[in-house]
N, C-alpha and C. Protein backbone atom coordinates (compact mmCIF):
# COMPACT_ATOMS: atom_id res chain seq x y z
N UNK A 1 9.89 -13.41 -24.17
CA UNK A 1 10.48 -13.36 -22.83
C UNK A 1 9.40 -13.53 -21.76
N UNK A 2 8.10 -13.35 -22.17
CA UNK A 2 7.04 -13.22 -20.82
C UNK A 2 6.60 -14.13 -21.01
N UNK A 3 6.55 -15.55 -21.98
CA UNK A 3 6.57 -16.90 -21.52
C UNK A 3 8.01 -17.70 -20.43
N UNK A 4 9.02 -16.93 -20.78
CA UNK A 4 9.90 -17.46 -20.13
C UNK A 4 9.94 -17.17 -18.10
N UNK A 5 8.95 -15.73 -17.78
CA UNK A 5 8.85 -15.14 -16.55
C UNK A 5 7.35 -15.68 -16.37
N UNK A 6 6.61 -17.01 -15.70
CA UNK A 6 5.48 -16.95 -15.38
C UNK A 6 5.30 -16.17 -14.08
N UNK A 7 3.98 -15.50 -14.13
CA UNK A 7 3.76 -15.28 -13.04
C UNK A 7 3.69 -15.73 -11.27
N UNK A 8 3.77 -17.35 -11.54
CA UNK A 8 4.08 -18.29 -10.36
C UNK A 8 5.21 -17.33 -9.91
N UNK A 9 6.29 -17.13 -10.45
CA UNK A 9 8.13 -16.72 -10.34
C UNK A 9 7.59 -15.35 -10.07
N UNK A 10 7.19 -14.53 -10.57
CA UNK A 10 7.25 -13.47 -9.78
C UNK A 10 6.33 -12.63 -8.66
N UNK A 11 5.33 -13.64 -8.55
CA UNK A 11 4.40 -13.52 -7.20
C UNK A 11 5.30 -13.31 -5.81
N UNK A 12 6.20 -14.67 -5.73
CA UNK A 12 6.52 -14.93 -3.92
C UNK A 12 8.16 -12.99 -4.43
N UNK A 13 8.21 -12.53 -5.41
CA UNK A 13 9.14 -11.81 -5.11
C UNK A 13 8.56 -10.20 -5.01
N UNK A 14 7.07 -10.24 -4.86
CA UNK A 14 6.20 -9.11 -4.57
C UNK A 14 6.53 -9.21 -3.07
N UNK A 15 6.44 -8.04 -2.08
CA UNK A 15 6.87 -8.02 -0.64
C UNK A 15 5.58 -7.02 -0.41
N UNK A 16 5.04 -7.35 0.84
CA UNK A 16 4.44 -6.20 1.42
C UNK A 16 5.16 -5.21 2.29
N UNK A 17 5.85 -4.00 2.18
CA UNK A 17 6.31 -3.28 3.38
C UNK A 17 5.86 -1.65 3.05
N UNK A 18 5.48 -1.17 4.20
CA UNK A 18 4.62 -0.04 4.24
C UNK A 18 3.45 0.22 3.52
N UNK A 19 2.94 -0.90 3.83
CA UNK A 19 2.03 -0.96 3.11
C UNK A 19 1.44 -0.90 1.67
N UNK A 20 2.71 -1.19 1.36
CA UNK A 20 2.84 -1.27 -0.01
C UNK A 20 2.95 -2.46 -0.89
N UNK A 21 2.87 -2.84 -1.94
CA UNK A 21 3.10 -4.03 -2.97
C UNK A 21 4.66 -3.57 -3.69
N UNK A 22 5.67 -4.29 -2.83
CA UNK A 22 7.01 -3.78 -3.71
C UNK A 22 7.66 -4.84 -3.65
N UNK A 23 8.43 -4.69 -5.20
CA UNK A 23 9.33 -5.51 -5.28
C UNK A 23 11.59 -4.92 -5.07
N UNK A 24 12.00 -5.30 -4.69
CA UNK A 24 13.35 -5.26 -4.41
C UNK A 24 14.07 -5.16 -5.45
N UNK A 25 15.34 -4.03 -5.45
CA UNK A 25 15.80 -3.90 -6.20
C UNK A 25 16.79 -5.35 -6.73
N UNK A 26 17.40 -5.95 -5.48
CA UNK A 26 18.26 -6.96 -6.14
C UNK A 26 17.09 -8.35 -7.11
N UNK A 27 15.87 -8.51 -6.47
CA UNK A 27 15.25 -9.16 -7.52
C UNK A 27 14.61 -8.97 -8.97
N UNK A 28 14.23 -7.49 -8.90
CA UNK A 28 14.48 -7.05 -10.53
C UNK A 28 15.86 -7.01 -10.87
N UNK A 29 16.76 -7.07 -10.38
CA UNK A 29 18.19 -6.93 -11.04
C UNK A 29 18.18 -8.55 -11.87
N UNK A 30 17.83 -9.04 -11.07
CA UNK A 30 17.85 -10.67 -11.20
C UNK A 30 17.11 -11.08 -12.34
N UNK A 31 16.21 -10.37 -12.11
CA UNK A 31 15.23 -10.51 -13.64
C UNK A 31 15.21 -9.88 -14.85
N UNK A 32 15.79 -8.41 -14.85
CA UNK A 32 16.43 -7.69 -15.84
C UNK A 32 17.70 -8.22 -16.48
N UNK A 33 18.59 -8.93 -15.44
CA UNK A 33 19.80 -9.94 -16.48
C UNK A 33 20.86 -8.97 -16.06
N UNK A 34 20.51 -7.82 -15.15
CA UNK A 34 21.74 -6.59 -14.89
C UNK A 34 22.27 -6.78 -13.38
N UNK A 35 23.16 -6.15 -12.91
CA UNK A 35 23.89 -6.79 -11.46
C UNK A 35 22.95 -5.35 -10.75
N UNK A 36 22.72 -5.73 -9.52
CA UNK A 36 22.18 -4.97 -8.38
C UNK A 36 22.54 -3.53 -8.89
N UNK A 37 24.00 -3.20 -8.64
CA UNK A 37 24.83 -1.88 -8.05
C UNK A 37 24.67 -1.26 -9.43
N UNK A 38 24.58 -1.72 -10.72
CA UNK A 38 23.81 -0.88 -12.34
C UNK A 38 22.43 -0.34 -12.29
N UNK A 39 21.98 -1.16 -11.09
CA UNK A 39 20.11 -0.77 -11.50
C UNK A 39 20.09 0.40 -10.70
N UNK A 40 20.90 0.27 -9.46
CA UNK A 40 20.83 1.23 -8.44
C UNK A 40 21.00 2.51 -9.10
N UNK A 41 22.36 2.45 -9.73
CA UNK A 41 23.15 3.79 -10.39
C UNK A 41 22.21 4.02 -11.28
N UNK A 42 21.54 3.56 -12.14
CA UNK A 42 20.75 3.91 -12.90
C UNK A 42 19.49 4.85 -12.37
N UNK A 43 18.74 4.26 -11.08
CA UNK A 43 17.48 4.91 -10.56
C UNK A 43 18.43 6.37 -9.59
N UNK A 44 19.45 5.85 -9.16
CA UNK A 44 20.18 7.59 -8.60
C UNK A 44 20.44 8.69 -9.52
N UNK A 45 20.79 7.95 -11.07
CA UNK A 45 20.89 8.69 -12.27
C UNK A 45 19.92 9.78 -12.55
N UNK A 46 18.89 9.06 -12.37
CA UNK A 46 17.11 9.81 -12.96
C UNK A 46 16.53 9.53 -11.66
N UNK A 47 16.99 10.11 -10.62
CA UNK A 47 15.94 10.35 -9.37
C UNK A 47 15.45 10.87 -9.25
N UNK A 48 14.41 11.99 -10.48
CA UNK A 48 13.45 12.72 -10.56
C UNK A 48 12.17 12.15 -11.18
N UNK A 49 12.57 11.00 -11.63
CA UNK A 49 12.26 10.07 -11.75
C UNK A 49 11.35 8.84 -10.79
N UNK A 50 11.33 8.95 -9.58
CA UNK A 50 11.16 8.18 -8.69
C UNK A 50 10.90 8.44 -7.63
N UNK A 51 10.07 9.35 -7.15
CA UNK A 51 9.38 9.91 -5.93
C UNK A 51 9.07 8.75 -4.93
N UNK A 52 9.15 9.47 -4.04
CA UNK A 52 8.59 8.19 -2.84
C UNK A 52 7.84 7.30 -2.69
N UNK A 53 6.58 7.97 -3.88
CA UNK A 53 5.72 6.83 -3.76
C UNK A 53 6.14 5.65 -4.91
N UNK A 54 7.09 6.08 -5.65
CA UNK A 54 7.85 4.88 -6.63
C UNK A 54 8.72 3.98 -6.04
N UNK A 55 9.80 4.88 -5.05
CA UNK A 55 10.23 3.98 -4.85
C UNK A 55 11.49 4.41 -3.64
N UNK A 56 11.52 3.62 -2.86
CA UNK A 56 12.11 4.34 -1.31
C UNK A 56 12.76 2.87 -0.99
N UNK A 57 13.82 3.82 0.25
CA UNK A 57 15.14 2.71 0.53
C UNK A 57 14.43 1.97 1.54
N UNK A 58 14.94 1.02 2.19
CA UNK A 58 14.34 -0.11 3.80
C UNK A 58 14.98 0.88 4.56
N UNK A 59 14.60 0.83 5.52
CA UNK A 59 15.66 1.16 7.02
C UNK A 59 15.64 0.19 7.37
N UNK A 60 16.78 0.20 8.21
CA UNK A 60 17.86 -1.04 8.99
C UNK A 60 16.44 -1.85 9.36
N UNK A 61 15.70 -1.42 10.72
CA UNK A 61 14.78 -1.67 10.90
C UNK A 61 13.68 -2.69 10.09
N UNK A 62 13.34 -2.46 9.18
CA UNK A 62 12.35 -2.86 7.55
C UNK A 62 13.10 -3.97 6.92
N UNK A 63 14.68 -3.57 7.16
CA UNK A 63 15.25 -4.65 6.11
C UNK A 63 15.36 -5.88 7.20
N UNK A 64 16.05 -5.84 8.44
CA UNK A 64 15.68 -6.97 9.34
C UNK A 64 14.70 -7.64 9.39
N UNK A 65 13.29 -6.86 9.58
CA UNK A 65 12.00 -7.78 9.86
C UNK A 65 11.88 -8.51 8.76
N UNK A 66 12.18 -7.77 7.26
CA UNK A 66 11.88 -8.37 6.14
C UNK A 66 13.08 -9.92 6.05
N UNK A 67 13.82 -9.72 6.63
CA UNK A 67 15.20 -10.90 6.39
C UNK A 67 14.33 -12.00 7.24
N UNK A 68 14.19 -11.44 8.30
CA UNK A 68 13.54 -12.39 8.87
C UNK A 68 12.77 -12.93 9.01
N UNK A 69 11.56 -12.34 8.36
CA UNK A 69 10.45 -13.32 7.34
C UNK A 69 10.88 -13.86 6.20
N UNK A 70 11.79 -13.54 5.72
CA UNK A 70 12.14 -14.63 4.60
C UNK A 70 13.55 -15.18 4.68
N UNK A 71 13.34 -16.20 5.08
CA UNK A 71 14.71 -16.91 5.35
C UNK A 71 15.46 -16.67 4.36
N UNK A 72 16.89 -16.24 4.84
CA UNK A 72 17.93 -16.19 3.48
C UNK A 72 19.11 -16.72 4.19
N UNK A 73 19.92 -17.63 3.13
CA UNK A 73 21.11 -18.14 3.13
C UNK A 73 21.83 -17.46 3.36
N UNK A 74 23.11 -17.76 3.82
CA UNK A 74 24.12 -16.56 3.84
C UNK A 74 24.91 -16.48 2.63
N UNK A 75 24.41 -16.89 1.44
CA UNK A 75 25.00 -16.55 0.34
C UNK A 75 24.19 -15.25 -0.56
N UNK A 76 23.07 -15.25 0.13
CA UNK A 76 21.95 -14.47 0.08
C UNK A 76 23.11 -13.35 0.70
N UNK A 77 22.82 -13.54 1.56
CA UNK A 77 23.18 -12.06 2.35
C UNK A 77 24.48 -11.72 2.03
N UNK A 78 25.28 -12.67 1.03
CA UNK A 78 26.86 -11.85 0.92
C UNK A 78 26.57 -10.97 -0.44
N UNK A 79 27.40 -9.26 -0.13
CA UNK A 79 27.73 -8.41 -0.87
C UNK A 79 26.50 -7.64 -0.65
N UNK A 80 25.25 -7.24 0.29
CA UNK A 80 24.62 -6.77 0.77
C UNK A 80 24.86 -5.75 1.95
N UNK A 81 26.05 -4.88 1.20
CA UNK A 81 26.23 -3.90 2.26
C UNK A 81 25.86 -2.40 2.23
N UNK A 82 24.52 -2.43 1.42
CA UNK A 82 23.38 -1.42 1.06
C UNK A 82 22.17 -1.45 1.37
N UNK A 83 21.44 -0.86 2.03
CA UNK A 83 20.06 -1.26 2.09
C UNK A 83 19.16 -1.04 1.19
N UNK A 84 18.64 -2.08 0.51
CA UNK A 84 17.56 -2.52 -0.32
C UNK A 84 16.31 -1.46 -0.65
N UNK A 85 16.40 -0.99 -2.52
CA UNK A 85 15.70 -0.26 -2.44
C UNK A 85 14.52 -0.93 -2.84
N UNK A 86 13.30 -0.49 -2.67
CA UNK A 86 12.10 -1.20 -3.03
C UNK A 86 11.52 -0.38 -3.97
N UNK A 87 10.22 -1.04 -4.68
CA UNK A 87 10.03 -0.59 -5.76
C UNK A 87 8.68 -0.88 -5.66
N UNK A 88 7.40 0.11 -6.20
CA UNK A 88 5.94 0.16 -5.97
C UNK A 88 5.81 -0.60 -7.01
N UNK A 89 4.63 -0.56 -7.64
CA UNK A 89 4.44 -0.79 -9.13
C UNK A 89 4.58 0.43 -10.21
N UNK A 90 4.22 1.23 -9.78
CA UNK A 90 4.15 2.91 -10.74
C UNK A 90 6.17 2.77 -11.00
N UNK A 91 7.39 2.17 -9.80
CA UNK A 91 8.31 2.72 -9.86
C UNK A 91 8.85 1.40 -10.51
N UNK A 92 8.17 0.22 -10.70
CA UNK A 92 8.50 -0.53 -11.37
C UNK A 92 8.48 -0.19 -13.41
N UNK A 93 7.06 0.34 -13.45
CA UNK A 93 6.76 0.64 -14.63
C UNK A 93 8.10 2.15 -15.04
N UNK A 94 8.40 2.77 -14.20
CA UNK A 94 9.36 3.67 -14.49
C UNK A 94 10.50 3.01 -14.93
N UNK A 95 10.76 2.35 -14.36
CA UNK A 95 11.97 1.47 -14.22
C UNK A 95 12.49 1.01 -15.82
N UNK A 96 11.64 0.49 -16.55
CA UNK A 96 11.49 0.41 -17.83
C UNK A 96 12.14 1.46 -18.65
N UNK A 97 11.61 2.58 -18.03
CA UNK A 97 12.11 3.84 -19.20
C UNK A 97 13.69 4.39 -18.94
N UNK A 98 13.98 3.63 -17.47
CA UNK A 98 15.16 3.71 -17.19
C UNK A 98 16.24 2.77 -17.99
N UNK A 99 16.06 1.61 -17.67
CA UNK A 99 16.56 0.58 -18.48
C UNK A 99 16.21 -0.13 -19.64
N UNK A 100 16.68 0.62 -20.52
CA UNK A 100 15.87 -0.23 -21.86
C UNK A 100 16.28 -0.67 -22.97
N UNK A 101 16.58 -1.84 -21.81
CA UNK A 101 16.60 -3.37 -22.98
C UNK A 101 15.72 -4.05 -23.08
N UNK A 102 15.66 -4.81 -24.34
CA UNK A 102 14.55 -5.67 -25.14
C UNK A 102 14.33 -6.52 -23.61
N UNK A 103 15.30 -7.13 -22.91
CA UNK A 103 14.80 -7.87 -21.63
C UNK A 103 14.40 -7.00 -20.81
N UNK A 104 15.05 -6.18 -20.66
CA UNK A 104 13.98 -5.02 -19.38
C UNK A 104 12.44 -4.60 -19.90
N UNK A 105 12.00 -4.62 -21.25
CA UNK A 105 10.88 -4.69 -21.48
C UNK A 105 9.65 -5.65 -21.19
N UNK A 106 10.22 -6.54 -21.81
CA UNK A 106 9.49 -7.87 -21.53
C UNK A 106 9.66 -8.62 -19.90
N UNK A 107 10.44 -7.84 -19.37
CA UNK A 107 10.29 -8.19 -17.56
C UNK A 107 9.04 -7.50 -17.23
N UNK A 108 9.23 -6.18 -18.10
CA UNK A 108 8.76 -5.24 -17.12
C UNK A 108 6.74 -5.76 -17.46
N UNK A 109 6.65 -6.14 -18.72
CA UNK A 109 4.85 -6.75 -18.89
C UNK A 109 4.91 -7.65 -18.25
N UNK A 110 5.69 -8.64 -17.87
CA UNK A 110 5.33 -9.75 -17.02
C UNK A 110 5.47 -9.38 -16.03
N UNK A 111 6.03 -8.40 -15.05
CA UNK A 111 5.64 -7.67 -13.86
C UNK A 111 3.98 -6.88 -13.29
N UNK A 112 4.17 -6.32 -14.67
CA UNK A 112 2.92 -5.48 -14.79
C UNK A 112 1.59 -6.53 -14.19
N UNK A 113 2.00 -7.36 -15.51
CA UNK A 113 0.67 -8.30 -15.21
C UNK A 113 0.45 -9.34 -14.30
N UNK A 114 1.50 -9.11 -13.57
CA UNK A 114 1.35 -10.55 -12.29
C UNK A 114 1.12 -8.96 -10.95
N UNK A 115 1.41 -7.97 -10.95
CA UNK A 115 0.87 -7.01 -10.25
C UNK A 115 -0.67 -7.26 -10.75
N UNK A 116 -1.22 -6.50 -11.46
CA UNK A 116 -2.86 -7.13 -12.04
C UNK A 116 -3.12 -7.79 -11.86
N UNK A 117 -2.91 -9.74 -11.42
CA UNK A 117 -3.57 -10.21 -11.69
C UNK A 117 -3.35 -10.48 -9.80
N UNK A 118 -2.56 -9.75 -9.43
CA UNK A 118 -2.79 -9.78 -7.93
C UNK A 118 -3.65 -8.92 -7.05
N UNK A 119 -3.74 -7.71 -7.74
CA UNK A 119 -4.83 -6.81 -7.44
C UNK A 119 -6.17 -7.53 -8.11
N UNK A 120 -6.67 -8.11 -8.95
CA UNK A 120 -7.68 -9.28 -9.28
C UNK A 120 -8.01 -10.08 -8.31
N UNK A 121 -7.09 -10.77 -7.79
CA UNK A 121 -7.35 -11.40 -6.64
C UNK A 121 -8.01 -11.04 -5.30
N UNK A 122 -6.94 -10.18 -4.41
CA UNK A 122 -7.17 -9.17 -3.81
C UNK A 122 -8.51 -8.52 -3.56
N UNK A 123 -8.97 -8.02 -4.81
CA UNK A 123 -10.57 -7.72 -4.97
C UNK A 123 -11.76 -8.80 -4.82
N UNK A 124 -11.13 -9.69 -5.60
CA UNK A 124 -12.22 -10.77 -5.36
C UNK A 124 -13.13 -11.66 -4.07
N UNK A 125 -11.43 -11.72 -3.16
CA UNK A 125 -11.43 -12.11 -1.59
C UNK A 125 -11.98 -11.12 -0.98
N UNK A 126 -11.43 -9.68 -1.02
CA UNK A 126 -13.02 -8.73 -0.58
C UNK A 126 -14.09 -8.97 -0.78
N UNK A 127 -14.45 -9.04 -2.10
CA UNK A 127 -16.01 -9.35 -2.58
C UNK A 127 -16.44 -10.57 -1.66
N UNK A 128 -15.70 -11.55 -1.54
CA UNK A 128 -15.99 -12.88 -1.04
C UNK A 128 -16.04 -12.80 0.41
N UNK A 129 -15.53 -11.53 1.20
CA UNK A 129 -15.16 -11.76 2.88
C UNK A 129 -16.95 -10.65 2.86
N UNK A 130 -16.94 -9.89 1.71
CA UNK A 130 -18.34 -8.91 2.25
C UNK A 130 -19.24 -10.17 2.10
N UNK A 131 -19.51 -10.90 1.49
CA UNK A 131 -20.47 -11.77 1.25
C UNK A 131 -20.80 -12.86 2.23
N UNK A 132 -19.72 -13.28 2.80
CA UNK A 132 -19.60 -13.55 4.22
C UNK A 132 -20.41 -13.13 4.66
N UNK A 133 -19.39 -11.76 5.42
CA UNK A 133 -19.80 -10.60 6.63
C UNK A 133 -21.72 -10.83 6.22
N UNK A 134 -22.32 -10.82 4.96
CA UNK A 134 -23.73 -10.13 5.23
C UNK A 134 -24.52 -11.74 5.14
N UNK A 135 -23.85 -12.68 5.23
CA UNK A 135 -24.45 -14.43 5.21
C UNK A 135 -24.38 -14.52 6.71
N UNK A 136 -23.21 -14.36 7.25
CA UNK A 136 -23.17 -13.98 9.24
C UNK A 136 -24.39 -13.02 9.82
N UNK A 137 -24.22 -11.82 8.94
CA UNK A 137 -25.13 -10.96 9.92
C UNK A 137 -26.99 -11.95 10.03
N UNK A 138 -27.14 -12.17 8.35
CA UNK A 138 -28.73 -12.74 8.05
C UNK A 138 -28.61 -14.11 9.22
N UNK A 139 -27.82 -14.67 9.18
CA UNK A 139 -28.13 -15.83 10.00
C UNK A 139 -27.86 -15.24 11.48
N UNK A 140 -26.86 -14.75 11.79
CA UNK A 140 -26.87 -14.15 12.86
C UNK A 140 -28.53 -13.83 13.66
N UNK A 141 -28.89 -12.84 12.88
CA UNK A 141 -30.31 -12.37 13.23
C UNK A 141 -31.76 -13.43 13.13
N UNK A 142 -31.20 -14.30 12.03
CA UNK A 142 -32.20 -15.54 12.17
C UNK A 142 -32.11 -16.42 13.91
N UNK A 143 -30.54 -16.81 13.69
CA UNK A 143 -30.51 -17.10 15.51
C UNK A 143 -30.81 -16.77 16.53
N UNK A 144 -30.62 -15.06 16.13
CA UNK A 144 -30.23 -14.34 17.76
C UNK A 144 -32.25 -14.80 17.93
N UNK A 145 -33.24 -14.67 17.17
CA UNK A 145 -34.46 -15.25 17.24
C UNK A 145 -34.43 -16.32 18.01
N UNK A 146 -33.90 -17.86 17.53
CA UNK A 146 -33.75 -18.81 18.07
C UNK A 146 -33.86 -19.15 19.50
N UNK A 147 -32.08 -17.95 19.35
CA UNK A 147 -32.07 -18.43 21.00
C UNK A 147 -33.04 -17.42 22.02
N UNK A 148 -33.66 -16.31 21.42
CA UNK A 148 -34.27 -15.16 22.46
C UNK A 148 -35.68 -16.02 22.63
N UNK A 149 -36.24 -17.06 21.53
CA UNK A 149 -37.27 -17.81 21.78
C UNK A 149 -36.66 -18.94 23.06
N UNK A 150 -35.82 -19.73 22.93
CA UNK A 150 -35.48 -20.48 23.76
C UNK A 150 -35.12 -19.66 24.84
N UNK A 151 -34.46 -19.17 25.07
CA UNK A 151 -34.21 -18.37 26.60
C UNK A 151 -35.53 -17.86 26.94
N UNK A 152 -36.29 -17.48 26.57
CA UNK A 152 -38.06 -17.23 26.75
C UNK A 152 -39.07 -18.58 27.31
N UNK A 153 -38.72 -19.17 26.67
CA UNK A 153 -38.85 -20.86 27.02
C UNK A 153 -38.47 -21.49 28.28
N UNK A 154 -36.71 -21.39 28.65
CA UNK A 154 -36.17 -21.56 29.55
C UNK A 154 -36.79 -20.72 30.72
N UNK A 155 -36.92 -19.28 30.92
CA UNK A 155 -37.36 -18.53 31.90
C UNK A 155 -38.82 -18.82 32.41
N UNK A 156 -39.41 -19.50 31.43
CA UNK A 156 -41.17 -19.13 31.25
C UNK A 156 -41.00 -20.61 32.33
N UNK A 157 -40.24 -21.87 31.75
CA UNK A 157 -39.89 -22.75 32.98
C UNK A 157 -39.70 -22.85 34.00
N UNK A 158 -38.45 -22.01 34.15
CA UNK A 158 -37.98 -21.84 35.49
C UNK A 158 -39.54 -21.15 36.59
N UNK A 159 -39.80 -19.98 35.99
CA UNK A 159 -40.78 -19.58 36.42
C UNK A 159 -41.96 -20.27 37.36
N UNK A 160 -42.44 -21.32 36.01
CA UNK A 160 -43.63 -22.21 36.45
C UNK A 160 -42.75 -23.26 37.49
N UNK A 161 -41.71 -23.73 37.94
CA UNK A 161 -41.17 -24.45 38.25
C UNK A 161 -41.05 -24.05 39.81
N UNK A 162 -40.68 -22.65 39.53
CA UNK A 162 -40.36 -21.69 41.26
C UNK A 162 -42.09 -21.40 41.95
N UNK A 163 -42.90 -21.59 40.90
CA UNK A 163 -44.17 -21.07 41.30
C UNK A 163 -44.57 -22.11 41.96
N UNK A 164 -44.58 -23.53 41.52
CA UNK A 164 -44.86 -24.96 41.69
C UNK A 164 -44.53 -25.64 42.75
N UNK A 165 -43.31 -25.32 43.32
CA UNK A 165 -42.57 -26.06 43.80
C UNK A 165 -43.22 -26.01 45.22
N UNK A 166 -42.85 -27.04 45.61
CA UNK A 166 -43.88 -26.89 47.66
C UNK A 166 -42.77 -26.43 48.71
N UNK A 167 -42.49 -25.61 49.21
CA UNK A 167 -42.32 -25.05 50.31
C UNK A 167 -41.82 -25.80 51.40
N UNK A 168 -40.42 -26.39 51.85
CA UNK A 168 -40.13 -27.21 52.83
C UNK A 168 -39.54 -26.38 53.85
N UNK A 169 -39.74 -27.26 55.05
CA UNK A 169 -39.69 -26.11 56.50
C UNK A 169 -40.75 -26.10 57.20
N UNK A 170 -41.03 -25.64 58.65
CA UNK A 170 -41.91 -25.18 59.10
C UNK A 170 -42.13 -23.65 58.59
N UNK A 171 -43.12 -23.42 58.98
CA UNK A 171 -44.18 -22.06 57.65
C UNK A 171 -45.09 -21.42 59.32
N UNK A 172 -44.21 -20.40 59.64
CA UNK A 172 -45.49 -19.68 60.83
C UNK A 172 -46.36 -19.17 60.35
N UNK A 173 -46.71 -18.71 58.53
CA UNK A 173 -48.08 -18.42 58.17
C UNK A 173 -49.01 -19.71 57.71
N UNK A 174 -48.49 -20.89 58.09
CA UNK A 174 -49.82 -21.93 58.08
C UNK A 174 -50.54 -22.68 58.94
């Protein structure tokens, strides 16, 4: 089954909201092979199961902004008269022990590991933005040289230039 779920397919259905990496209940429904309103009843079943940091509803609020970053059809939006629970990764991996079928298993490693291999990423572009940040600062400080020599240059000019220059007008001290 986790050749049949590449990770391409379940990347764009990771969401960022509250700062979190979650995925939606109606798109694991989608991928478990079970209808929305079963998965739901299932996680209300064992809601001791699923603490906040597993897994928490949208408010009106959350679910709008989110609609509206992702364009949806209005076939999308029919039979959506619940607000969308979301799901961490810890409440994804729960999720498993909730539903367990041979397909809810094998969703649930190809979840796992397209979470992993996004936190992989993630890390790497840090590593890559610090490496930056300290290639900016070294050249930075090689320049800020540059130009404090040239503006030293420029002044030391101007200088000899104001010193040089002859004096037009009549002059009552000559």
């Amino acid at each position: 089954m986790t050749k049949l779920i590449p990770t391409e397919n379940i990347a764009p259905l990771i969401h960022w909201i509250r700062h979190e990496k979650v995925m939606l209940d109606r798109d694991l429904a989608e991928l478990y092979g079970v209808e929305t309103r079963a998965l739901k009843q299932a996680v209300r079943r064992n809601s001791e199961r699923f603490p906040a940091d597993f897994m928490f509803e949208l408010t009106k609020d959350e679910f709008e902004t989110w609609r509206s970053q992702n364009v949806m059809s209005k076939a999308d939006r029919q039979g959506l008269r619940h607000l969308p629970m979301a799901f961490t990764e810890q409440g994804v991996a729960m999720l498993s022990s909730v539903l367990r079928s041979p397909q809810a298993v094998a969703v649930n490693i190809a979840i796992m590991r397209t979470f992993v291999q996004l936190r992989r990423l993630m890390d790497s572009n840090r590593e890559l933005a610090a490496k930056i940040n300290a290639m900016e600062k070294r050249y930075d400080e090689q320049f800020a040289m540059v130009f404090k020599a040239i503006k030293q240059l420029i002044a030391e000019d101007t200088d000899t230039k104001q010193k040089t220059k002859p004096r037009i007008g009549f002059h009552a001290d000559t």
